[in-house]
Protein backbone atom coordinates (compact mmCIF):
# COMPACT_ATOMS: atom_id res chain seq x y z
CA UNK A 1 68.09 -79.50 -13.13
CA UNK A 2 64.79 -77.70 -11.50
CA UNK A 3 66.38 -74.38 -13.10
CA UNK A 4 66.94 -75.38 -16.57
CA UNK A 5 63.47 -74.13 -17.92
CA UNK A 6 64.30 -70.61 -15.67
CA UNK A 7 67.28 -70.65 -18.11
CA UNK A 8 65.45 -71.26 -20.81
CA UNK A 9 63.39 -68.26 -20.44
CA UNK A 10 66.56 -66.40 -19.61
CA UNK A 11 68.36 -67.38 -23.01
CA UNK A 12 65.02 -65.73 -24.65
CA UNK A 13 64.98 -63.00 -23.20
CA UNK A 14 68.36 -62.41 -23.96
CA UNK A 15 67.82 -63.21 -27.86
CA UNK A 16 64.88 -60.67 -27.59
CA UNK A 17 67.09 -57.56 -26.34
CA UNK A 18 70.28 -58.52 -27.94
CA UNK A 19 69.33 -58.36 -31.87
CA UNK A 20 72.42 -57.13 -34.06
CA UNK A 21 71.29 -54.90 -36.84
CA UNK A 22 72.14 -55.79 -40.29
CA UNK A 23 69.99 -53.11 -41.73
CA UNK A 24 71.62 -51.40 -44.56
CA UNK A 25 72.13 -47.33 -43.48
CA UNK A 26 69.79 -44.16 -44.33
CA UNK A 27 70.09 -44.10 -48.62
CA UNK A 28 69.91 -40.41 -49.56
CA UNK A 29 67.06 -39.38 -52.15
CA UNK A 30 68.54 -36.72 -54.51
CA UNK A 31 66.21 -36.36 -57.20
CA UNK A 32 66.78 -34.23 -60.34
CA UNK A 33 64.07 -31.68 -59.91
CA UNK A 34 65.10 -27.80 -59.26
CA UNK A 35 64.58 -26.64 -55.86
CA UNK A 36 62.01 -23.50 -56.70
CA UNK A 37 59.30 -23.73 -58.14
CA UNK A 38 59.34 -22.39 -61.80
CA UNK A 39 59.55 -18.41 -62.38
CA UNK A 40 55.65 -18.55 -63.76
CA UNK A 41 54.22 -20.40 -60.76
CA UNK A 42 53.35 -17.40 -59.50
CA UNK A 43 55.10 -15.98 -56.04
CA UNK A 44 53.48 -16.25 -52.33
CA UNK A 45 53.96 -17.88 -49.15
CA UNK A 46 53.10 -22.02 -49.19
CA UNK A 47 49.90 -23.16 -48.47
CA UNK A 48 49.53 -26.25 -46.32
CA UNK A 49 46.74 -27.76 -48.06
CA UNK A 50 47.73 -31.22 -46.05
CA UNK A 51 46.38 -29.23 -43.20
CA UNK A 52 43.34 -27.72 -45.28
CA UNK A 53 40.88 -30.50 -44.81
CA UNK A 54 38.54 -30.47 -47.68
CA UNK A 55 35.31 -29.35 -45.54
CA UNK A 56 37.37 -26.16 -45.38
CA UNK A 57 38.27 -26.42 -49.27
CA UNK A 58 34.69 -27.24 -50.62
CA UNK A 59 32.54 -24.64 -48.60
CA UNK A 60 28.86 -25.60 -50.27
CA UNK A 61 26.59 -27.73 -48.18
CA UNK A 62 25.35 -29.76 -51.31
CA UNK A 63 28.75 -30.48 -52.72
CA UNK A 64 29.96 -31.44 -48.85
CA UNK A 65 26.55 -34.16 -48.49
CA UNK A 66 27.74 -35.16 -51.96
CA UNK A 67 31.05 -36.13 -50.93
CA UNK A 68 30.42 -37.92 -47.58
CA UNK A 69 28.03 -40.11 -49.45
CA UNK A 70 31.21 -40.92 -52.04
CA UNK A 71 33.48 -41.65 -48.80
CA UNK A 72 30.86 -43.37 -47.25
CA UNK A 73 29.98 -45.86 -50.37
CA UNK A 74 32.63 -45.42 -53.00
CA UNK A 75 33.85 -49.25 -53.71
CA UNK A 76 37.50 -48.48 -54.29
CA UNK A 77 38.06 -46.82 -51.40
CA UNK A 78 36.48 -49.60 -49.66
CA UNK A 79 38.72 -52.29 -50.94
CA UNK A 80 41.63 -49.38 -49.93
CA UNK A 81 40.11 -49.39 -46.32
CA UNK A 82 40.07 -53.34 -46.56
CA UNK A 83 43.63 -53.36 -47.70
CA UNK A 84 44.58 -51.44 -44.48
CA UNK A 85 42.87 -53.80 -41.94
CA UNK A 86 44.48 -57.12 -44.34
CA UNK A 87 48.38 -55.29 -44.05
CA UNK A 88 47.69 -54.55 -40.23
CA UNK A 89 47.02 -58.00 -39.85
CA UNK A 90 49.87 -59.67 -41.72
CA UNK A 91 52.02 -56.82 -39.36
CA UNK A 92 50.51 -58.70 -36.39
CA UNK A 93 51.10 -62.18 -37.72
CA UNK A 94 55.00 -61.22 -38.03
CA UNK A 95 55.24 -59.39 -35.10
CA UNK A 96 53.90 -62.34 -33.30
CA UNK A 97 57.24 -64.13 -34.53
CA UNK A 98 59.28 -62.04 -32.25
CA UNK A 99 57.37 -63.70 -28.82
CA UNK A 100 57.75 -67.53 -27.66
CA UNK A 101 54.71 -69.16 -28.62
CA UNK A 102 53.44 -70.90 -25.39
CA UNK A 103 51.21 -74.37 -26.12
CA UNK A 104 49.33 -76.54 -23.53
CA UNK A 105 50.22 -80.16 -24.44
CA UNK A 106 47.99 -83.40 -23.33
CA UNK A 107 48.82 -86.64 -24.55
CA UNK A 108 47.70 -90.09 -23.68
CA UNK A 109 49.86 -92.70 -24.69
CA UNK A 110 48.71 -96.88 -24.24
CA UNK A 111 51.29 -99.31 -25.83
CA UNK A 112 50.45 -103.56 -25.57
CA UNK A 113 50.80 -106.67 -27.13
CA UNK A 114 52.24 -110.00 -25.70
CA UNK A 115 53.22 -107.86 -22.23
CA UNK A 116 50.56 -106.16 -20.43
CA UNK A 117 48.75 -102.82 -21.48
CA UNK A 118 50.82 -99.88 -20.66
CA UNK A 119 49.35 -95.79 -20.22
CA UNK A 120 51.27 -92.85 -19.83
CA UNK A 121 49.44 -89.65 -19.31
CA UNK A 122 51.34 -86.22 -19.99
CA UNK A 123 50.49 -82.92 -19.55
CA UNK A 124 52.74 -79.80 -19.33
CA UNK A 125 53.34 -76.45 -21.02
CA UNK A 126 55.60 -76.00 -24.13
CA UNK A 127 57.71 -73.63 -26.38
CA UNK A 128 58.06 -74.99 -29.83
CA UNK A 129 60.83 -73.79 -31.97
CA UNK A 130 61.15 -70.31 -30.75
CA UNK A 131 63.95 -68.51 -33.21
CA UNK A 132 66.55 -66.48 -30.69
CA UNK A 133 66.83 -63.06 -32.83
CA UNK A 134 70.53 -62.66 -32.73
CA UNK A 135 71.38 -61.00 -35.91
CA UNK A 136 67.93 -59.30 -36.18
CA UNK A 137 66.04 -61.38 -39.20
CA UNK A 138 62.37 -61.74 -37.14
CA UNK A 139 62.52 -57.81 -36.10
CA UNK A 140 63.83 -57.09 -39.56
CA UNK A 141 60.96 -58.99 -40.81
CA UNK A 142 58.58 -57.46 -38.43
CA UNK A 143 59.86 -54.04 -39.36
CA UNK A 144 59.50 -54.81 -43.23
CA UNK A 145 55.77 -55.45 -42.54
CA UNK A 146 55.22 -52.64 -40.36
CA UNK A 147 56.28 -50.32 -42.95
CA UNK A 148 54.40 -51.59 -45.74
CA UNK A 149 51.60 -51.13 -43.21
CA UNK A 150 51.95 -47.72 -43.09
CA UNK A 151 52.71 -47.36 -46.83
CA UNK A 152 49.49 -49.37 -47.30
CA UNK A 153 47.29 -46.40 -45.13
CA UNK A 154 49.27 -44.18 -46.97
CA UNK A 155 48.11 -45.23 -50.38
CA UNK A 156 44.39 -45.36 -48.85
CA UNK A 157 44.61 -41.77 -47.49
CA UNK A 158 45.71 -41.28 -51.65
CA UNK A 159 42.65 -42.89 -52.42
CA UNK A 160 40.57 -40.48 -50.26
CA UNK A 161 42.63 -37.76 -51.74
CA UNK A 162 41.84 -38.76 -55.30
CA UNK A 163 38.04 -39.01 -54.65
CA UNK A 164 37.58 -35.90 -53.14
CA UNK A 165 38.56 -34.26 -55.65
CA UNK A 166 37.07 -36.35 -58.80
CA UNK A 167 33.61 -35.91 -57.29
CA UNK A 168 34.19 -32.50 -56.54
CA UNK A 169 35.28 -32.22 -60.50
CA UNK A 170 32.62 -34.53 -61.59
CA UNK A 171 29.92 -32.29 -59.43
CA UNK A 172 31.34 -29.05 -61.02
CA UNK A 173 31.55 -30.69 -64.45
CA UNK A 174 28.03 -31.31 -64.13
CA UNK A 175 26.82 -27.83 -63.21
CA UNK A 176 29.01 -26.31 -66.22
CA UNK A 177 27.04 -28.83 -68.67
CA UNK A 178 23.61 -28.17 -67.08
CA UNK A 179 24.32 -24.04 -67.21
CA UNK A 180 25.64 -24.91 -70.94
CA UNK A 181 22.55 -26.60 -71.58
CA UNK A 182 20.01 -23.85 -70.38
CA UNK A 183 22.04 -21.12 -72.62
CA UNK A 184 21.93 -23.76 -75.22
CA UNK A 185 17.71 -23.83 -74.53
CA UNK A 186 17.63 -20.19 -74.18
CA UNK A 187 19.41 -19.94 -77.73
CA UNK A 188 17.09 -21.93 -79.39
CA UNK A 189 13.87 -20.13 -77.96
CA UNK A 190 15.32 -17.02 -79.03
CA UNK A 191 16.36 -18.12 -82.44
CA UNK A 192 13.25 -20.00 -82.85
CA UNK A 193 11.44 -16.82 -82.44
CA UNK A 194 13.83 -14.74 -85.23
CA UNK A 195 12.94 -17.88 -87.22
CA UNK A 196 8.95 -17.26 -87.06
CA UNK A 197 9.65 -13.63 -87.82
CA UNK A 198 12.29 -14.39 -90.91
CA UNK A 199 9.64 -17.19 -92.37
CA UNK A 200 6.62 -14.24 -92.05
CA UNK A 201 8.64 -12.04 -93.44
CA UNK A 202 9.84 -13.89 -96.36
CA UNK A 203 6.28 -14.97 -97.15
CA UNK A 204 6.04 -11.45 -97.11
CA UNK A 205 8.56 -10.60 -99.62
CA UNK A 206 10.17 -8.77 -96.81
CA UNK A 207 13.13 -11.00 -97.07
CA UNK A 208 15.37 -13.39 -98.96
CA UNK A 209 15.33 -17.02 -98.98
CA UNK A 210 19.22 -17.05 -98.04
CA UNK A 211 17.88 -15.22 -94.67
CA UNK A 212 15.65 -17.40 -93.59
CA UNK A 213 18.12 -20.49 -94.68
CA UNK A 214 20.62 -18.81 -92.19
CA UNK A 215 18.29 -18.19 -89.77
CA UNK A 216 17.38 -21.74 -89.94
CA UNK A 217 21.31 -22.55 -89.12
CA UNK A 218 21.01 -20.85 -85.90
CA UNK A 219 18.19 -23.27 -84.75
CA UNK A 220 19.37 -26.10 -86.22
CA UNK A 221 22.54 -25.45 -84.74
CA UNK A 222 21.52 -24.65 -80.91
CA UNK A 223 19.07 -27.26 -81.22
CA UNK A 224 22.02 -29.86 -81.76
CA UNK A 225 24.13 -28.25 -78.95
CA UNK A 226 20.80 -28.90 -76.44
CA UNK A 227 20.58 -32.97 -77.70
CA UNK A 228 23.69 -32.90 -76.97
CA UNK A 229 24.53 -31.88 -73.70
CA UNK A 230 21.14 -33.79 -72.65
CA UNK A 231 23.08 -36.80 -73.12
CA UNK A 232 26.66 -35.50 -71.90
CA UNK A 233 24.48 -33.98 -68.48
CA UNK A 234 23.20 -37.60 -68.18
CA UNK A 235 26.48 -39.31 -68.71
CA UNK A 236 27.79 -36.92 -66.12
CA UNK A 237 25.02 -37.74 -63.67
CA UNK A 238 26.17 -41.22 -64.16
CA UNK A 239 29.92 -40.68 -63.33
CA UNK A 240 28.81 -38.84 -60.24
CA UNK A 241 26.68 -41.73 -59.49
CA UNK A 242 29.80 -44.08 -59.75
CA UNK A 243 31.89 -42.25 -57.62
CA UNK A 244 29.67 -41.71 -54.84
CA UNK A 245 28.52 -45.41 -54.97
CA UNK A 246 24.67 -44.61 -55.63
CA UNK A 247 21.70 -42.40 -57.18
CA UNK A 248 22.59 -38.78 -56.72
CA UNK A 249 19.86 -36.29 -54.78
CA UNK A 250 18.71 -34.43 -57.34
CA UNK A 251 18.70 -31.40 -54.55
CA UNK A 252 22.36 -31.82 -54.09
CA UNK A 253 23.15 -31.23 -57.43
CA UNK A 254 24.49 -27.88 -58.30
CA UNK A 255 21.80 -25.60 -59.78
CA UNK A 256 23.69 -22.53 -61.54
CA UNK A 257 26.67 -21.23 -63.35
CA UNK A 258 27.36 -19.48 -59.89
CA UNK A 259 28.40 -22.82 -58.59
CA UNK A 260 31.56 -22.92 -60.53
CA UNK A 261 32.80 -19.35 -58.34
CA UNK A 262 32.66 -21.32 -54.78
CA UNK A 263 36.20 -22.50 -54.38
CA UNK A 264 38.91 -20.66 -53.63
CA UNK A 265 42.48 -21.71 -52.47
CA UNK A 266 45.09 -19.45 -50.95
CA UNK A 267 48.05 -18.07 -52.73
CA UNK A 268 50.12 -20.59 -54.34
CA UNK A 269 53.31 -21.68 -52.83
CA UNK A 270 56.85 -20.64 -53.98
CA UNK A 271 59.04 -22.74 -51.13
CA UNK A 272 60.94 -25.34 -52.00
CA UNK A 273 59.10 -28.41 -53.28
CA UNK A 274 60.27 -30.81 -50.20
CA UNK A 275 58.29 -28.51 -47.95
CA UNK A 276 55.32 -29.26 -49.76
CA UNK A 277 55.26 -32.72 -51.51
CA UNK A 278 56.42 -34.49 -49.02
CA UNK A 279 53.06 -34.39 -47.18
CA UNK A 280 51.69 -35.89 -50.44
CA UNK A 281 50.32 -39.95 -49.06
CA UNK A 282 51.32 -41.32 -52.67
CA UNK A 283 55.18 -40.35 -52.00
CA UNK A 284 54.58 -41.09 -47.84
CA UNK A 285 53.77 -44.40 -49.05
CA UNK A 286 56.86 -44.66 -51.66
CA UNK A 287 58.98 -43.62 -48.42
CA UNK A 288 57.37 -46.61 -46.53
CA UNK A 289 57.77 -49.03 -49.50
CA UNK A 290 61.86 -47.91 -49.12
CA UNK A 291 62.00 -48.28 -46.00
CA UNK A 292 60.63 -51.94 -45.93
CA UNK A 293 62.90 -52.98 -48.62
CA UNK A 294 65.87 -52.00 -46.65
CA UNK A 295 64.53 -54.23 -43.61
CA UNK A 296 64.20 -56.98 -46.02
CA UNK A 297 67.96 -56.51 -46.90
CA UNK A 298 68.84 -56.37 -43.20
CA UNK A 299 66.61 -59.86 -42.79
CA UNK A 300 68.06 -61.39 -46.12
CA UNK A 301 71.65 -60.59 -44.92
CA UNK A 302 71.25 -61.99 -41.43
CA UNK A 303 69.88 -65.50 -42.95
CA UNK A 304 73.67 -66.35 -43.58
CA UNK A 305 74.62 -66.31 -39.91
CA UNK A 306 73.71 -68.90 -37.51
CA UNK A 307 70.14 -69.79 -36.45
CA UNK A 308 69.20 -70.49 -33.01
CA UNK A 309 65.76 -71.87 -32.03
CA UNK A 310 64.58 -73.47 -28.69
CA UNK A 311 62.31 -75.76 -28.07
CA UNK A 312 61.13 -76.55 -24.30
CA UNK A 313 58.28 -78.02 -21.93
CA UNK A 314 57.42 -78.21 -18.44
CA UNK A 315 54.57 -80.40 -17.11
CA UNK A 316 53.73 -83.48 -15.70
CA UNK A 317 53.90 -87.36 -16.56
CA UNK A 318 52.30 -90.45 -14.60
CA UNK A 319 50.69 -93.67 -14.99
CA UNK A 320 47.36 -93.10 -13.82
CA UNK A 321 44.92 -90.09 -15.07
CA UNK A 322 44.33 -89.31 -11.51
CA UNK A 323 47.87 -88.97 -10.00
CA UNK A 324 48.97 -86.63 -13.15
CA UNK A 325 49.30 -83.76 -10.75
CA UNK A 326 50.19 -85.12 -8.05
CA UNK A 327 54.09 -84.84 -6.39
CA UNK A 328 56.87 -86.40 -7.72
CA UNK A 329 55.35 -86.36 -11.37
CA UNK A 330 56.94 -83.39 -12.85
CA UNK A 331 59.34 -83.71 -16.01
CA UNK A 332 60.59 -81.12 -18.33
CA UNK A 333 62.69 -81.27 -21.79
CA UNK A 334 64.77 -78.88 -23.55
CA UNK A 335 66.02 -79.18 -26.99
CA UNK A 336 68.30 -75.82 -28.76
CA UNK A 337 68.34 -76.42 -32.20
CA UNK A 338 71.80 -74.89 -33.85
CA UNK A 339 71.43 -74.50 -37.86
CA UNK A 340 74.36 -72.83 -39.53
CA UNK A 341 73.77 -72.42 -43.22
CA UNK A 342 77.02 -74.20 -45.14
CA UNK A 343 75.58 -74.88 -48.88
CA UNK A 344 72.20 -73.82 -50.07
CA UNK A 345 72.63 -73.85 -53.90
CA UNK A 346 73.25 -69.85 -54.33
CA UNK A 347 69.73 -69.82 -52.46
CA UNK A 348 71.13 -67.11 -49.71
CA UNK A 349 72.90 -64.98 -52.02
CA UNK A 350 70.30 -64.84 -54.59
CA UNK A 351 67.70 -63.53 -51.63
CA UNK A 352 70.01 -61.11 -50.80
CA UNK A 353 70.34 -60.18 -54.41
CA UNK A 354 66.21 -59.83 -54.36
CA UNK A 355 66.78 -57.52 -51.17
CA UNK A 356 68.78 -55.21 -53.08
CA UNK A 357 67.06 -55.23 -56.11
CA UNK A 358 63.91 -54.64 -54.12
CA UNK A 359 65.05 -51.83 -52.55
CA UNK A 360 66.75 -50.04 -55.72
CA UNK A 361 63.37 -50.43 -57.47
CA UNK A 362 61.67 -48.90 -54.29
CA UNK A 363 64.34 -45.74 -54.08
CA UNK A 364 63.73 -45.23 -58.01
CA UNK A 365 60.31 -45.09 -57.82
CA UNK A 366 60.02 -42.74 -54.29
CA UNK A 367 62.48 -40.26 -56.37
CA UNK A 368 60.38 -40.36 -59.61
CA UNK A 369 57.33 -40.10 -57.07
CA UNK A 370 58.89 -36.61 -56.16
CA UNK A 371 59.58 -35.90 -59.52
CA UNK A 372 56.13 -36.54 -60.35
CA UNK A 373 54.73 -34.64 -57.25
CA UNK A 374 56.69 -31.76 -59.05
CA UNK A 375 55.91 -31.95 -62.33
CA UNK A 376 51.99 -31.62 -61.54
CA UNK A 377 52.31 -29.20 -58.79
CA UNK A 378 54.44 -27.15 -61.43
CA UNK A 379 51.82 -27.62 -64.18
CA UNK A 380 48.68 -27.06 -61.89
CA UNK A 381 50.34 -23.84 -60.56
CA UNK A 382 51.33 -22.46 -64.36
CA UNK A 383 48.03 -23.50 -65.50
CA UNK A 384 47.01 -21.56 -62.59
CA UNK A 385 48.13 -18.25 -63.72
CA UNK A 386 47.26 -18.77 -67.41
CA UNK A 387 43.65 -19.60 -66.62
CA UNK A 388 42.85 -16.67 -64.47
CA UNK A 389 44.18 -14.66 -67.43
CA UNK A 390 41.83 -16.38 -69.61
CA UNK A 391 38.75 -15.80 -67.57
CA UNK A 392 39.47 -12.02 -67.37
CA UNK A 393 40.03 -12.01 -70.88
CA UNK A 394 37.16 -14.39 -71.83
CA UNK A 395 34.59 -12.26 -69.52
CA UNK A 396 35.80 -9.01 -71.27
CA UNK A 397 35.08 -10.95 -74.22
CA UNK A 398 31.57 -12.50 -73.48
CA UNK A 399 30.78 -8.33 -72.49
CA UNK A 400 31.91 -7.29 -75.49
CA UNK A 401 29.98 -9.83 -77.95
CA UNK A 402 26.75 -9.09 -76.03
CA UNK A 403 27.03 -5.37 -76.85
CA UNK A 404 27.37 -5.87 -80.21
CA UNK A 405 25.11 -8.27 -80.71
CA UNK A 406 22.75 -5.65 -79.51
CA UNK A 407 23.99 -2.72 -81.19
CA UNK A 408 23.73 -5.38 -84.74
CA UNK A 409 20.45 -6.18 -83.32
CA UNK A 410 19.54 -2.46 -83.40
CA UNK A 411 21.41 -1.38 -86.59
CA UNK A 412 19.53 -4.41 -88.29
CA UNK A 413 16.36 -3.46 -87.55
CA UNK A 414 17.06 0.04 -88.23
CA UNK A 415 17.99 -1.21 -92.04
CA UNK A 416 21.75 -0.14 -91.23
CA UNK A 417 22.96 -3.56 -91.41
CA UNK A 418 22.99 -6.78 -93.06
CA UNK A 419 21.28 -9.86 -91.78
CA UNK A 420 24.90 -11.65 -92.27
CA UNK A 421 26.31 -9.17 -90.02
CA UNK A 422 23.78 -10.04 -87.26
CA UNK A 423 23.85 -13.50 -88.02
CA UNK A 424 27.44 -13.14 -87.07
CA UNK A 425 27.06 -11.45 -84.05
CA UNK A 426 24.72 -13.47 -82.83
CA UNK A 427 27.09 -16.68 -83.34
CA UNK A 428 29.95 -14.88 -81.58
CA UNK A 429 28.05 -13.93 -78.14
CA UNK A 430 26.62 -17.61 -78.35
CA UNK A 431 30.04 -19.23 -78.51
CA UNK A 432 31.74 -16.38 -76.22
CA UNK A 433 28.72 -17.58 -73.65
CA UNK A 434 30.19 -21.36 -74.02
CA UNK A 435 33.81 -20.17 -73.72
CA UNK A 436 33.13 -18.04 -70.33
CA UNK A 437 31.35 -21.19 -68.92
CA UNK A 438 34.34 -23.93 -69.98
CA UNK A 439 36.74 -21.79 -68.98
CA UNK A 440 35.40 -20.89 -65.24
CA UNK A 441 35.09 -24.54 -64.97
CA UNK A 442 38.66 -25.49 -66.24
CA UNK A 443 40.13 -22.52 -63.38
CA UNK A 444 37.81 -24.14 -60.84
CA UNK A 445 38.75 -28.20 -61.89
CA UNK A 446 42.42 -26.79 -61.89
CA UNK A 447 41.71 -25.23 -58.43
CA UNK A 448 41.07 -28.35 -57.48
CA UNK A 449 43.83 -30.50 -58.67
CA UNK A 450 46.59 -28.23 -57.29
CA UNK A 451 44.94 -28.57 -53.76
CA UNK A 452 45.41 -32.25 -54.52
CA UNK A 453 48.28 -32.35 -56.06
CA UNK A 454 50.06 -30.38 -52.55
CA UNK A 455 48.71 -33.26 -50.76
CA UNK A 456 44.95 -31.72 -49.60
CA UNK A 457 41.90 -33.56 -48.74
CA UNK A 458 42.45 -36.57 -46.96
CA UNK A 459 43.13 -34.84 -43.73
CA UNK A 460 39.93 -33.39 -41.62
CA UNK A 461 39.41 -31.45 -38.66
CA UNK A 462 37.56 -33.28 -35.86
């Protein structure tokens, strides 16, 4: 009898090592996306922007301060970091499941009435209703947790991913509209000044009253643009603000239209798209989420079979408080607990169905994950192309209207030309200023999303 609780531990350790797997096997993930990207994506070797951490991306000092501070006190990615440490710990509270749970017992027990007063004092160390894994529902469980774990990080490291680049964007967005707003200033000074010279020479006789009216257009009009990119620069001081998770230094900010030419990102890639969005965290985490709902099958399944849980102590029983200890007092108790499920109202087979529907849900959505992965990696890199077309085209453009706003300039005062045809010029090479700007911004924002959209920014070298 001395050896039972040695068996005891025995039996456990057996039911530890011996688990049967009821795990359902690996389920292939075909999606329907083609395996190139498309023709106009442009060619190249890839680019492993998972291993391009974003110091190396975003090269300016300012925009790098600006981005620690978001990292640092962004609230969203807070409650993502939070989420990590709550999943780790309900990992660790079903792990835990998996070891014999070891209790120290003391109990006094006095029992009287019409016979004399009785005490029993016990003391003695316990396992209570420890599960024996045979068909592997606690380690499925354990590994269901686990892997939502990891999907959980994953979806934080998307998190990180996705701020990056918005404040990077936001920061950008905000030196386009504060360059948009000093040509929009400069405009006005300059067409404020044809507008003194048009009203002294009307008063003059020297001109019409339609020239000075369209004259007056041109301020009116530049004076609108500069109200209203005062309140968009605000606005976008406020959504940089937001993301960071504070005021903004107003010496990080970006100062010049040069600030939209400091990114660059190496040639596009042109491998096929498992090479590259699989190091994306949002489909890392579908993965996870897949592979947790085929654990919960493999747990679901194994509640049909037999249970086993055991449920021992070993200590010490006497009379007197003092003599607990002492030889001759020991006791012990062992109680295995058999539960085989018979009837349970469809409850078993309905879990199971949950399992499976669980798990079909979390394959669809990991294969329209890599569909979606696709789809904006094959946008960002077509965009891509297009845009640096544009800004060729739009800084041939912005050269051209300059010169003949110059040469109209010229012929004008000469007496060669009409005021309408200056009047036209000049509204060209103001709006072919505004195009150059929004579209070196859109091929730097776009610059951006593709190096998040292959899964760049959340990694860092140390």
């Amino acid at each position: 009898m001395n050896k039972t609780p040695l068996l005891l531990a025995l039996i456990a350790s057996l039911g530890l090592g011996g688990c049967a797997t009821l795990v359902p096997g690996h389920t292939d993930v075909a999606p329907s996306i083609p395996v190139q990207w498309p023709a106009e994506a442009g060619q190249g070797r890839p680019t492993d922007a998972a291993e391009l951490g974003w110091r190396d991306f975003f090269t300016d000092p300012r925009l790098q301060q600006v981005i620690e501070q978001g990292l640092a006190n962004n609230r969203d990615l807070r409650v993502a970091v939070l989420n990590v440490e709550r999943a780790r710990g309900q990992y660790r509270i079903q792990r835990a499941d998996r070891m014999p749970a070891l209790n120290v017992q003391g109990q006094m027990e006095r029992t009287g009435g019409d016979v004399p007063v009785n005490e029993q004092f016990t003391a003695g160390l316990g396992v209570t209703e420890f599960e024996l894994d045979l068909f592997g529902r606690v380690r499925n469980l354990s590994e269901a947790a686990l892997q939502q774990y990891f999907a959980v990080a994953a979806n934080r490291r998307n998190a990180q991913l996705g701020l990056v680049a918005e404040t990077a964007t936001a920061w950008l967005t905000y030196g386009a509209d504060s360059e948009l707003l000093r040509i929009s200033e400069a405009t006005l000074a300059s067409h404020e000044d044809s507008l003194r010279l048009a009203q002294a020479r009307f008063e003059r006789g020297g001109s019409s009253a339609l020239e000075l009216a369209q004259t007056r257009t041109l301020v009116e009009t530049a004076r609108t643009d500069a109200a209203r990119l005062r309140g968009q620069l605000q606005q976008d001081r406020n959504a940089l603000a937001l993301l960071i998770g504070g005021p903004v230094d107003e010496a990080l900010l970006p100062a010049g239209s040069h600030d939209l030419q400091l990114l660059a990102l190496a040639p596009p890639p042109a491998d096929l798209p498992s090479d590259v969005l699989l190091r994306r965290p949002d489909i890392m985490a579908a993965e996870h989420t897949l592979l947790a709902g085929n654990a919960n099958i493999g747990a679901a399944r194994a509640a049909f079979f037999p249970s086993i849980r055991l449920t021992g102590t070993l200590g010490s029983s006497s009379t007197e408080l003092s003599g607990l200890f002492d030889s001759g007092t020991r006791v012990w108790s062992f109680l295995p607990t058999i539960s085989l499920p018979i009837f349970q109202g469809g409850k078993l087979r309905a879990g199971l169905a949950v399992a499976n529907a669980d798990r079909d849900i979390a394959l669809a959505e990991y294969e329209k994950s890599i569909q979606v992965g696709f789809r904006e990696t094959a946008d960002a890199l077509a965009l891509s192309t297009s845009l640096d077309a544009q800004a060729a085209s739009q800084q041939a453009l912005l050269a051209a209207a300059t010169q003949a706003e110059q040469l109209s300039q010229a012929r004008y005062d000469a007496g060669l030309d009409s005021f309408v045809t200056l009047l036209d010029a000049r509204r060209t090479a103001y709006s072919a200023q505004q195009s150059q700007l929004q579209t070196a911004l859109a091929q730097q924002s776009n610059r951006i999303t593709l190096y998040k959209v292959l899964g760049g920014g959340w990694r860092e070298r140390s």
